[in-house]
C-alpha atoms as a PDB file:
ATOM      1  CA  UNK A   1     119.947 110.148 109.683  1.00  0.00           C
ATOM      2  CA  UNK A   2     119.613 111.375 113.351  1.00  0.00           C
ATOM      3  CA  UNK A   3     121.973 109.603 115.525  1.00  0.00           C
ATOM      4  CA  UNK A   4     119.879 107.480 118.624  1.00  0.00           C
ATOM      5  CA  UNK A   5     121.244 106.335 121.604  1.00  0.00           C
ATOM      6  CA  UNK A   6     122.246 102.945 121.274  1.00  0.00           C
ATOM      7  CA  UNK A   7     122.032 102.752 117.482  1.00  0.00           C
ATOM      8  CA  UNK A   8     122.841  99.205 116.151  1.00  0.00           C
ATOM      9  CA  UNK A   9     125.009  98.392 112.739  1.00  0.00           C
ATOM     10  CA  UNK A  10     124.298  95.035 111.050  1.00  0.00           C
ATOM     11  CA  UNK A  11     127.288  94.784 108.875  1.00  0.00           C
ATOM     12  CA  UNK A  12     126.949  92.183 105.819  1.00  0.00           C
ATOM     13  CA  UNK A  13     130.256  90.910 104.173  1.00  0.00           C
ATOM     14  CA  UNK A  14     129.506  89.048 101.249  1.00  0.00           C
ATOM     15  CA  UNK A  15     133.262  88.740 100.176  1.00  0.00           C
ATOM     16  CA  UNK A  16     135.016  85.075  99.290  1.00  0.00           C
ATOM     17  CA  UNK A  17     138.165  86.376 100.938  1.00  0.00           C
ATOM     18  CA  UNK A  18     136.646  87.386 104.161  1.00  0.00           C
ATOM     19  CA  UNK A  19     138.064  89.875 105.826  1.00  0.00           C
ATOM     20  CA  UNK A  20     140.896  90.381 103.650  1.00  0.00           C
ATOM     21  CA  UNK A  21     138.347  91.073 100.812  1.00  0.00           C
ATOM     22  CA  UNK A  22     138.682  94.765  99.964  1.00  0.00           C
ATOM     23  CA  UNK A  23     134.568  95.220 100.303  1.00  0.00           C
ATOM     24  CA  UNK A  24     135.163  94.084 103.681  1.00  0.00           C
ATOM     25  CA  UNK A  25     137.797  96.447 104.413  1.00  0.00           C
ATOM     26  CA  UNK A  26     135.865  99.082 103.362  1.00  0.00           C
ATOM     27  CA  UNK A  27     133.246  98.059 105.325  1.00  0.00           C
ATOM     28  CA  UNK A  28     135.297  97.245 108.398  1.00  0.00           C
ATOM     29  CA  UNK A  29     136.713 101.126 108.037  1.00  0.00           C
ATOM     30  CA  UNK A  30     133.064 102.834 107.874  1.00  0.00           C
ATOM     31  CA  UNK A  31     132.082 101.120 110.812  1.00  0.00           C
ATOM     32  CA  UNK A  32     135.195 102.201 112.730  1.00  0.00           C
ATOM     33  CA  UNK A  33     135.170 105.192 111.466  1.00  0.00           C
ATOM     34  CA  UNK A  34     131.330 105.342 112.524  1.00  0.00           C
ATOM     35  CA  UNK A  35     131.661 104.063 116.065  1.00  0.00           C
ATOM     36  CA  UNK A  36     133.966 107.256 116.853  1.00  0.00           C
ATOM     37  CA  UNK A  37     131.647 109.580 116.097  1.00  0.00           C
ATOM     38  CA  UNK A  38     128.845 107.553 117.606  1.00  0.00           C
ATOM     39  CA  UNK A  39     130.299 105.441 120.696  1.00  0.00           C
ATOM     40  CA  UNK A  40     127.710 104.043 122.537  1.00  0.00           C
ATOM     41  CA  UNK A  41     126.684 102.279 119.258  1.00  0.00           C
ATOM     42  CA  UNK A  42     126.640  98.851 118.777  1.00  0.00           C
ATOM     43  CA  UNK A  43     127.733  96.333 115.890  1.00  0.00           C
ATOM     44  CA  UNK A  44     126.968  92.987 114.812  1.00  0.00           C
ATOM     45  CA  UNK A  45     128.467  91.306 111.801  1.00  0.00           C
ATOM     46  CA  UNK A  46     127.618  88.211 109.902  1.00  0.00           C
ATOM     47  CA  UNK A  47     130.430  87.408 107.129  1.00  0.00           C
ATOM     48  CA  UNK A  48     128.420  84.801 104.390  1.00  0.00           C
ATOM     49  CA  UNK A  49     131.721  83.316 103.705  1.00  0.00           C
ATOM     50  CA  UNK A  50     132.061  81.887 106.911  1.00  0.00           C
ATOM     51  CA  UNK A  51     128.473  80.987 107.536  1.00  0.00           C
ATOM     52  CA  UNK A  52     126.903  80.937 104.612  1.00  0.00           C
ATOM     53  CA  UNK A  53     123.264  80.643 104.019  1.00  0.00           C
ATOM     54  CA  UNK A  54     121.547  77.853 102.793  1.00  0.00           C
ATOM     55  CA  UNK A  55     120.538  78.355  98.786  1.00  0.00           C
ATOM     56  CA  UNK A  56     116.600  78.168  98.361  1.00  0.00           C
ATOM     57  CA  UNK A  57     115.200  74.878  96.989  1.00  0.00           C
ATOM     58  CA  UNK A  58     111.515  73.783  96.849  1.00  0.00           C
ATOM     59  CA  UNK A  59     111.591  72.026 100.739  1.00  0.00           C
ATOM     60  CA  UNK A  60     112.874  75.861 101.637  1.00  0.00           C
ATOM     61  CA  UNK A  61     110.304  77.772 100.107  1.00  0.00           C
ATOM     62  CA  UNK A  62     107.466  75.132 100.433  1.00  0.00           C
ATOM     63  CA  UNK A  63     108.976  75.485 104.833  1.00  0.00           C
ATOM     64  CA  UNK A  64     107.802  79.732 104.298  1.00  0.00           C
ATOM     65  CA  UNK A  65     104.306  79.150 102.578  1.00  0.00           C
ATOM     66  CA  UNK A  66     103.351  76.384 104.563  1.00  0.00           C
ATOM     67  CA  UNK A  67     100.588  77.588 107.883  1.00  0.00           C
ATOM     68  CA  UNK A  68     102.653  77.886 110.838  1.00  0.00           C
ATOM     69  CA  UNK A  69     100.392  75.083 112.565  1.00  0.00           C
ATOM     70  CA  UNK A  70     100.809  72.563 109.708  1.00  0.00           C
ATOM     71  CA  UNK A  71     104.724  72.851 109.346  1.00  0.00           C
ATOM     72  CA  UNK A  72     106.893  69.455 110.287  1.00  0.00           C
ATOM     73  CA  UNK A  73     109.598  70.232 113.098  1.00  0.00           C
ATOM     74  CA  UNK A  74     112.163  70.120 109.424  1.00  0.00           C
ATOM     75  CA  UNK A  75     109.978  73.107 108.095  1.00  0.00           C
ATOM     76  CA  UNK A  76     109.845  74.749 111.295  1.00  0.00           C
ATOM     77  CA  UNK A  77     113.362  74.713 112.055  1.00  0.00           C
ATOM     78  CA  UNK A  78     114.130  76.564 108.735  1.00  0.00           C
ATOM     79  CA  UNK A  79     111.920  78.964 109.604  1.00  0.00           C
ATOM     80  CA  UNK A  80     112.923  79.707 112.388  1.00  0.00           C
ATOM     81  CA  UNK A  81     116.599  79.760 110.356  1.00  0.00           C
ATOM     82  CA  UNK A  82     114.980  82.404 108.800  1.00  0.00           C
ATOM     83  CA  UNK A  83     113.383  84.366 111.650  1.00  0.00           C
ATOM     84  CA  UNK A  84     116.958  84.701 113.100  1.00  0.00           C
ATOM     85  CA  UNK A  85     118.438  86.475 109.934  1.00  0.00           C
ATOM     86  CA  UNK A  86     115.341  89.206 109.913  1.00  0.00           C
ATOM     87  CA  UNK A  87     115.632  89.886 113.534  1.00  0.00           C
ATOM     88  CA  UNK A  88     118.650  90.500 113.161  1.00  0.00           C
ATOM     89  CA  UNK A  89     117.822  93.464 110.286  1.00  0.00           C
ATOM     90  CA  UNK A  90     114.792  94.160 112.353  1.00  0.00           C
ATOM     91  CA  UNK A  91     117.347  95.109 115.539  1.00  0.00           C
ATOM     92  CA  UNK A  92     119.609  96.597 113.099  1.00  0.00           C
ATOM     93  CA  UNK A  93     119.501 100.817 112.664  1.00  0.00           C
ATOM     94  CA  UNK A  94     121.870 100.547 110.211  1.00  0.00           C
ATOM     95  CA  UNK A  95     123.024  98.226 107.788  1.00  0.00           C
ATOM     96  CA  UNK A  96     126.587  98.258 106.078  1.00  0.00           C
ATOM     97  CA  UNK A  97     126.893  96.213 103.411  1.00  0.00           C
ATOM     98  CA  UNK A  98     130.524  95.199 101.981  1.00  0.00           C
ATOM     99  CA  UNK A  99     129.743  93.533  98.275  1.00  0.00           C
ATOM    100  CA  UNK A 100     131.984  92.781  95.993  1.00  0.00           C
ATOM    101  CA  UNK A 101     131.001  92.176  91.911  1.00  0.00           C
ATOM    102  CA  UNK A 102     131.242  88.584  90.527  1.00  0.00           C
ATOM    103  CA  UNK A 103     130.409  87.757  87.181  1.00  0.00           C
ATOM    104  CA  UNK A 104     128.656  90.794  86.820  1.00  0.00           C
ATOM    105  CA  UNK A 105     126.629  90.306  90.212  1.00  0.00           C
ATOM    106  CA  UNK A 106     126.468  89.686  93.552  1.00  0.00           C
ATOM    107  CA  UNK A 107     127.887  87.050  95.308  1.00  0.00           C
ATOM    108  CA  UNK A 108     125.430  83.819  95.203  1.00  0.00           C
ATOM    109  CA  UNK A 109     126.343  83.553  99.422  1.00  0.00           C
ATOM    110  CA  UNK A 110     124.752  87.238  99.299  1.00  0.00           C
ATOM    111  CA  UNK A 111     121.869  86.427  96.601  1.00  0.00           C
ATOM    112  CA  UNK A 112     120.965  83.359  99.219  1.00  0.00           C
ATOM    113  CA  UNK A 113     120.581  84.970 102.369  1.00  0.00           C
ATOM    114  CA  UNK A 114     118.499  87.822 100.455  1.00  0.00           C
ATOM    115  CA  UNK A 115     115.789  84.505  99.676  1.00  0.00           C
ATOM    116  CA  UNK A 116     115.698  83.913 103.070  1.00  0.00           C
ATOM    117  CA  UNK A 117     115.086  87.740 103.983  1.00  0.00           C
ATOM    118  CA  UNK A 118     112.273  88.358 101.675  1.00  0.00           C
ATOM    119  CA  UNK A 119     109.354  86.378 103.441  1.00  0.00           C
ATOM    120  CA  UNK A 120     105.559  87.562 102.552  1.00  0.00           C
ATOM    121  CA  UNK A 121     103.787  89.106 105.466  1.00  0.00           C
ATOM    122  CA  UNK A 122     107.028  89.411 107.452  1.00  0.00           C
ATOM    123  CA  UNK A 123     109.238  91.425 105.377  1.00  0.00           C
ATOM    124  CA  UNK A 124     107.109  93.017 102.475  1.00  0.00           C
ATOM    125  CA  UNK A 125     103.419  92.545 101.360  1.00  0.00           C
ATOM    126  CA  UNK A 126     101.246  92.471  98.102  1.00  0.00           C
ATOM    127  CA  UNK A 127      98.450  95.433  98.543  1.00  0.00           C
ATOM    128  CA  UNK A 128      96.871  96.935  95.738  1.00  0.00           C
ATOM    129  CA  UNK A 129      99.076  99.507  95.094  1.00  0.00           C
ATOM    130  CA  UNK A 130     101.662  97.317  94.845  1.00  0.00           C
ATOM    131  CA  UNK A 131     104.410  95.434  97.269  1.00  0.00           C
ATOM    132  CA  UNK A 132     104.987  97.455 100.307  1.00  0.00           C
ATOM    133  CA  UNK A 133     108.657  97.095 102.419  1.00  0.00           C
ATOM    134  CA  UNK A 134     107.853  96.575 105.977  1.00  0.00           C
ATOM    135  CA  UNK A 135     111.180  96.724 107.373  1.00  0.00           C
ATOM    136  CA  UNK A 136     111.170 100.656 107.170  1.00  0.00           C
ATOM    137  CA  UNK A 137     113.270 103.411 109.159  1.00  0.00           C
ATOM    138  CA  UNK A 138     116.600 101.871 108.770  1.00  0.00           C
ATOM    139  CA  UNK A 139     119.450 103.402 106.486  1.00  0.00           C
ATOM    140  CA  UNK A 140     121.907 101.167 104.572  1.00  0.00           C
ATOM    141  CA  UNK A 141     125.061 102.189 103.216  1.00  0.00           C
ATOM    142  CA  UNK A 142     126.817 100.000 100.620  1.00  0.00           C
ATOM    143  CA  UNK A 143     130.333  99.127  99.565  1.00  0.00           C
ATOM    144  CA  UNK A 144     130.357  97.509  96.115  1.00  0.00           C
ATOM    145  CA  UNK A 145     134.268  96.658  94.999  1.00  0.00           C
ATOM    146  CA  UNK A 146     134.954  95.836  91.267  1.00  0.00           C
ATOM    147  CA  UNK A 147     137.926  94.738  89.352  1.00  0.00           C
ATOM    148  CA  UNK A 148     137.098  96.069  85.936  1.00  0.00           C
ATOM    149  CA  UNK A 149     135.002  99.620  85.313  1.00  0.00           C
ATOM    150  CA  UNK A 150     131.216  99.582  85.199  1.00  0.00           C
ATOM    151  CA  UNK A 151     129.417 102.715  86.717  1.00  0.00           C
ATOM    152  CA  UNK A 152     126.956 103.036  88.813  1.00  0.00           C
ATOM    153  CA  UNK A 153     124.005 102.818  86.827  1.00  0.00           C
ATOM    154  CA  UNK A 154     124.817  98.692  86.448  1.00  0.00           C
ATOM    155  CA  UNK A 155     122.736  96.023  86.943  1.00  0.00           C
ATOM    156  CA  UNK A 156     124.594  94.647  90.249  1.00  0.00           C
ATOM    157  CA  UNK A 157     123.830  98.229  91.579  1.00  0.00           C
ATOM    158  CA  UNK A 158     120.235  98.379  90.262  1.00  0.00           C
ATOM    159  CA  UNK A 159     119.636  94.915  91.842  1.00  0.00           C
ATOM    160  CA  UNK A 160     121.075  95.914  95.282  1.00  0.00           C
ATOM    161  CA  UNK A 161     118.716  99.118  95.426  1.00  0.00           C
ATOM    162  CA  UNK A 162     115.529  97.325  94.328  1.00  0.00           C
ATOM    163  CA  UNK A 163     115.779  94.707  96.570  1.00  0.00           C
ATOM    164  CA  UNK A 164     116.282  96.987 100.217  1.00  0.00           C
ATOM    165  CA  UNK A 165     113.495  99.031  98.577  1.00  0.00           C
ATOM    166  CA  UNK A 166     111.126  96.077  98.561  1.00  0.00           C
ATOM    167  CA  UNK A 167     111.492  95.464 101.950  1.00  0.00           C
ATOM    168  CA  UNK A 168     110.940  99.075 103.027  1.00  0.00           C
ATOM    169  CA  UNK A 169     114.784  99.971 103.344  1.00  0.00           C
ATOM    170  CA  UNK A 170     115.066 103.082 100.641  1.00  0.00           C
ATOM    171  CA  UNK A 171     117.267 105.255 102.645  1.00  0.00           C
ATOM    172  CA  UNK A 172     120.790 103.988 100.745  1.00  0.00           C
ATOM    173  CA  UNK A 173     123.949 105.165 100.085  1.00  0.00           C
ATOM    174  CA  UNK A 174     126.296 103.121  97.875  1.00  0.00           C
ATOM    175  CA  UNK A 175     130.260 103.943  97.631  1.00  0.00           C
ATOM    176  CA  UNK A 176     131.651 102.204  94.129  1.00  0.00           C
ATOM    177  CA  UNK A 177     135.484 101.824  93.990  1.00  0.00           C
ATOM    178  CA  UNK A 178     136.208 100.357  90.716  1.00  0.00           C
ATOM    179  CA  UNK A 179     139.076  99.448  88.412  1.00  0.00           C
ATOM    180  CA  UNK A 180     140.616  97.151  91.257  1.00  0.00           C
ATOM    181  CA  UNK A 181     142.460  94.638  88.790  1.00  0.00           C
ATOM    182  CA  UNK A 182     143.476  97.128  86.053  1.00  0.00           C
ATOM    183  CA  UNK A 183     146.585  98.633  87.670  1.00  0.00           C
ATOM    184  CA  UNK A 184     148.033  99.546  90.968  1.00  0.00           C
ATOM    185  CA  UNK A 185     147.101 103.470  90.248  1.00  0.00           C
ATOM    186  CA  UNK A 186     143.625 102.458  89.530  1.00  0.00           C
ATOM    187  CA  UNK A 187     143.471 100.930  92.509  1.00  0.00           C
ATOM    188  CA  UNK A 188     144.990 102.876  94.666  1.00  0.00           C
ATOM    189  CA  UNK A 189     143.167 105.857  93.543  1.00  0.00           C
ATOM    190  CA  UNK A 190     139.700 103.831  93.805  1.00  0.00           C
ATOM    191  CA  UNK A 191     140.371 103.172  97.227  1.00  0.00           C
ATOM    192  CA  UNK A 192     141.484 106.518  97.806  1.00  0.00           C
ATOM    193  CA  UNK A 193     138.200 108.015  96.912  1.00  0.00           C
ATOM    194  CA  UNK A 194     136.330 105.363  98.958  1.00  0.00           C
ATOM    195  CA  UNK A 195     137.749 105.757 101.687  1.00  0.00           C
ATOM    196  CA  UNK A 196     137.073 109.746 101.563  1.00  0.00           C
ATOM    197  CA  UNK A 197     133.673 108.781 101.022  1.00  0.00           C
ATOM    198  CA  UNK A 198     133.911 106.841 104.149  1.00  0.00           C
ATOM    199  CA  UNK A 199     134.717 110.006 106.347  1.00  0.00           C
ATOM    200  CA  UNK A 200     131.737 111.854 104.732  1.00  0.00           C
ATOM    201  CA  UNK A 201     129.401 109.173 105.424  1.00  0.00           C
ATOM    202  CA  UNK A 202     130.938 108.625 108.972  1.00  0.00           C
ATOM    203  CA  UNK A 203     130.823 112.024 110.180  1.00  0.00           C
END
């Protein structure tokens, strides 16, 4: 992607360990790494773990589909909850996403803010060709850390790419590094490989 001046990095960390989660260090090190060869960048960074999102329930979801001029100042204030998290993807040039695989899938803290992203009419729409992403022109590279060996045509993966590509983000690039509980050579050589990734992506 051409480089703008001023480009802005959301970084996601979705990890139960927060920063000492090694999706977050991976995603900590490609935005480092990224900031050299792009300096007047900026970076924001919202870790789930330590503010997580609020999981969807029916007073949620009824707060989204209800008219903005019929909502109670409950329903509007979780909107506006809302609002807040897609700005902050709208601002966003790039986002860096540091996930780590639990029971076979994403974190729920992850899984929840993703509810609260995809909003009809804000962030994708229903036409007769089908949905349509509207939060489009961004790039989003992805860190997914695993403790046993799954590839990446899983599900966790699969789930992860169709959901940026519903709301218009289809420019991806996800780094795996698996095998993270088998041994210390797996790992090490896992991380190894990421982090060469890394200074591909960076540069």
């Amino acid at each position: 992607m051409e480089v703008r001046e001023m480009t802005r990095i959301l970084k996601i960390k979705a990890s139960l360990f927060h920063n000492d989660g090694q999706s977050s260090q991976l995603a900590d090190a490609y935005t480092e790494q990224w900031l050299q060869h792009n300096p007047g960048a900026t970076v924001a960074t919202r870790n789930l773990a330590e503010e997580p999102v609020p999981h969807l329930d029916a007073q949620r979801f009824g707060a989204f589909t209800t008219p903005a001029g019929e909502r109670s100042p409950e329903q509007e204030a979780v909107v506006a909850y809302s609002d807040q998290l897609i700005d902050e993807i709208k601002r966003a040039d790039v986002l860096v996403l540091g996930v780590p695989m639990y029971n076979f899938s994403v974190p729920t803290t992850l899984s929840a803010y993703f509810d609260h992203i995809a909003r009809a009419g804000v962030t994708f729409r229903y036409t007769e060709n089908g949905p349509e992403g509207l939060l489009k022109g961004k790039k989003a590279v992805v860190f997914i850390t695993r403790g046993g060996i799954y590839g990446e045509d899983h599900a966790q993966t699969a789930y992860l790419r169709q959901f940026l590509g519903f709301i218009g983000i289809t420019d991806v690039e996800f780094v795996h590094a698996e095998g993270l509980a088998i041994n210390d050579d797996a790992k090490e050589k896992a991380l190894t490989g990421a982090h060469e990734r890394i200074e591909e992506l960076a540069a």
